[in-house]
C-alpha atoms as a PDB file:
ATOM      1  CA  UNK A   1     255.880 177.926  75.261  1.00  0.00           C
ATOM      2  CA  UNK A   2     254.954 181.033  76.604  1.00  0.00           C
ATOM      3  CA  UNK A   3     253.269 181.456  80.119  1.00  0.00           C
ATOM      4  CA  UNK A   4     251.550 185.162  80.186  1.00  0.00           C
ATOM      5  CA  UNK A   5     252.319 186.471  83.605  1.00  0.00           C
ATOM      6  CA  UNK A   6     248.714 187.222  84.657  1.00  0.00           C
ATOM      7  CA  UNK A   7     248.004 183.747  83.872  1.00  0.00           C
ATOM      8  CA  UNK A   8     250.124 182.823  87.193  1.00  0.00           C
ATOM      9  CA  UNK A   9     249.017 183.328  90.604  1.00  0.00           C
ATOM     10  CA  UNK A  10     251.230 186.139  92.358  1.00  0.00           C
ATOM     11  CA  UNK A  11     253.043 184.115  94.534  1.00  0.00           C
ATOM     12  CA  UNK A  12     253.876 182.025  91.711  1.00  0.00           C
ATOM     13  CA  UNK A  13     255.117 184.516  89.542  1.00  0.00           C
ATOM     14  CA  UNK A  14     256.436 186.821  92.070  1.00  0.00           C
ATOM     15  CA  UNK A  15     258.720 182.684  92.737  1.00  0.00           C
ATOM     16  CA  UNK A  16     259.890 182.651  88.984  1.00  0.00           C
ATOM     17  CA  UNK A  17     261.121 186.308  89.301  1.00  0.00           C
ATOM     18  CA  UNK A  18     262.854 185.531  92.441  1.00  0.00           C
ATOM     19  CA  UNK A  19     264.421 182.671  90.998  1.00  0.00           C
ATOM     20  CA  UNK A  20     265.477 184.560  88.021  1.00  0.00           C
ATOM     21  CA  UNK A  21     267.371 187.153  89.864  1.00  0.00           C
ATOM     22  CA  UNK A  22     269.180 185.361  92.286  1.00  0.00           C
ATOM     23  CA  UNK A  23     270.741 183.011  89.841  1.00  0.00           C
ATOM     24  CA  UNK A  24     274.192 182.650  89.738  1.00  0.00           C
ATOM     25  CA  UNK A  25     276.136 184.742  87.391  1.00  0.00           C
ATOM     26  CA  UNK A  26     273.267 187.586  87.183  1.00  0.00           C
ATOM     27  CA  UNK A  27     275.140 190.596  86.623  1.00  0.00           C
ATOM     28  CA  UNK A  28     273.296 194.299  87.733  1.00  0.00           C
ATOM     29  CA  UNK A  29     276.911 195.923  87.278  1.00  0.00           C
ATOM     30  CA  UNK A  30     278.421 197.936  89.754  1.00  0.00           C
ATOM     31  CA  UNK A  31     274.687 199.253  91.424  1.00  0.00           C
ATOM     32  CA  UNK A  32     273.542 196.808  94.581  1.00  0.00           C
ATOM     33  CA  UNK A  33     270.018 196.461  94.377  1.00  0.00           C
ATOM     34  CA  UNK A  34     267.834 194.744  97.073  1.00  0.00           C
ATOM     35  CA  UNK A  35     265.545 191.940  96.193  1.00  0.00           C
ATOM     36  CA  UNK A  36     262.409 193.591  96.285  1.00  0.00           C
ATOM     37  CA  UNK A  37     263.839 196.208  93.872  1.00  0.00           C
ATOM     38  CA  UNK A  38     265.371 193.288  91.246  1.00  0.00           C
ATOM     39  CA  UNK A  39     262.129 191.887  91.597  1.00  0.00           C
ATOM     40  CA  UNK A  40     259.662 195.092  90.665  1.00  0.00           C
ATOM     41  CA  UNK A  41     261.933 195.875  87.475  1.00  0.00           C
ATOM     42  CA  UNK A  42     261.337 192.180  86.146  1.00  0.00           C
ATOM     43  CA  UNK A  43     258.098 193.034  86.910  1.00  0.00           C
ATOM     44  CA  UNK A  44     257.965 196.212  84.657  1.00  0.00           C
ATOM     45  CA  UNK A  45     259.821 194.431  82.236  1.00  0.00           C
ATOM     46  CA  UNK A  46     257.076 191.867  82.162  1.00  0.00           C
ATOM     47  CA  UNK A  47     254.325 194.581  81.995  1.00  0.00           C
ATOM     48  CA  UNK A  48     256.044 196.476  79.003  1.00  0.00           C
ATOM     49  CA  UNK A  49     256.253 193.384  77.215  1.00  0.00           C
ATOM     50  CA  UNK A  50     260.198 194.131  77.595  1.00  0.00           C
ATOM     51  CA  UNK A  51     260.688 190.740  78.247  1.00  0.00           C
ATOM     52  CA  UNK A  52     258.178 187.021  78.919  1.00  0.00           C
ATOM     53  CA  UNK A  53     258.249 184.001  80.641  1.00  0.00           C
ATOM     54  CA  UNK A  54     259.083 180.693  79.013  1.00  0.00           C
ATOM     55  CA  UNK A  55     257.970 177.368  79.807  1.00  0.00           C
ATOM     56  CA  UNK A  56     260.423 174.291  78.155  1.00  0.00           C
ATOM     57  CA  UNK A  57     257.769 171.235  78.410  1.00  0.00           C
ATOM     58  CA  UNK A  58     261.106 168.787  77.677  1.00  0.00           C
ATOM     59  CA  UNK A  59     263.451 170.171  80.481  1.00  0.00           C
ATOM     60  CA  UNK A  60     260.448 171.375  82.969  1.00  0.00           C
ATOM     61  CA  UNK A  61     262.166 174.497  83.333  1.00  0.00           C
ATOM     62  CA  UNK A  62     261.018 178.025  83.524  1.00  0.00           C
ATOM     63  CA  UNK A  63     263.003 181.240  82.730  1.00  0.00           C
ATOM     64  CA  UNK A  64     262.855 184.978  81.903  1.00  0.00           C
ATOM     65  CA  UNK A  65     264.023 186.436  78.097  1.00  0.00           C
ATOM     66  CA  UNK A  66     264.166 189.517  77.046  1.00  0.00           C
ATOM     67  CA  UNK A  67     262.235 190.537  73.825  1.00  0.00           C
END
């Protein structure tokens, strides 16, 4: 199910993103990026509709896809 981002309250969501981008295996290439700056382009992704946040009721779990 999807969970529209201005549904959550900002520390939650700003949580999620975090999560997200410090997963193992998350690949930004050769740039380093800090966390605040990972975190702000999820966020425009989010915004743009470039991507959403899924809820899986079965597992609990939470992630970020790309649309």
């Amino acid at each position: 199910m999807d969970i529209p981002p201005e549904s959550l309250p900002p520390e939650t969501l700003r949580a999620i993103i975090e999560e997200f981008v410090t997963r193992e295996g998350t690949d930004y290439g050769h740039a380093l990026y800090s966390l605040d700056e990972k975190v702000a382009r999820v966020e425009a992704q989010l915004a743009r509709g470039d991507a959403r946040i899924q809820f899986d009721p079965d597992t609990e779990t939470v992630t970020l896809i790309p649309v």
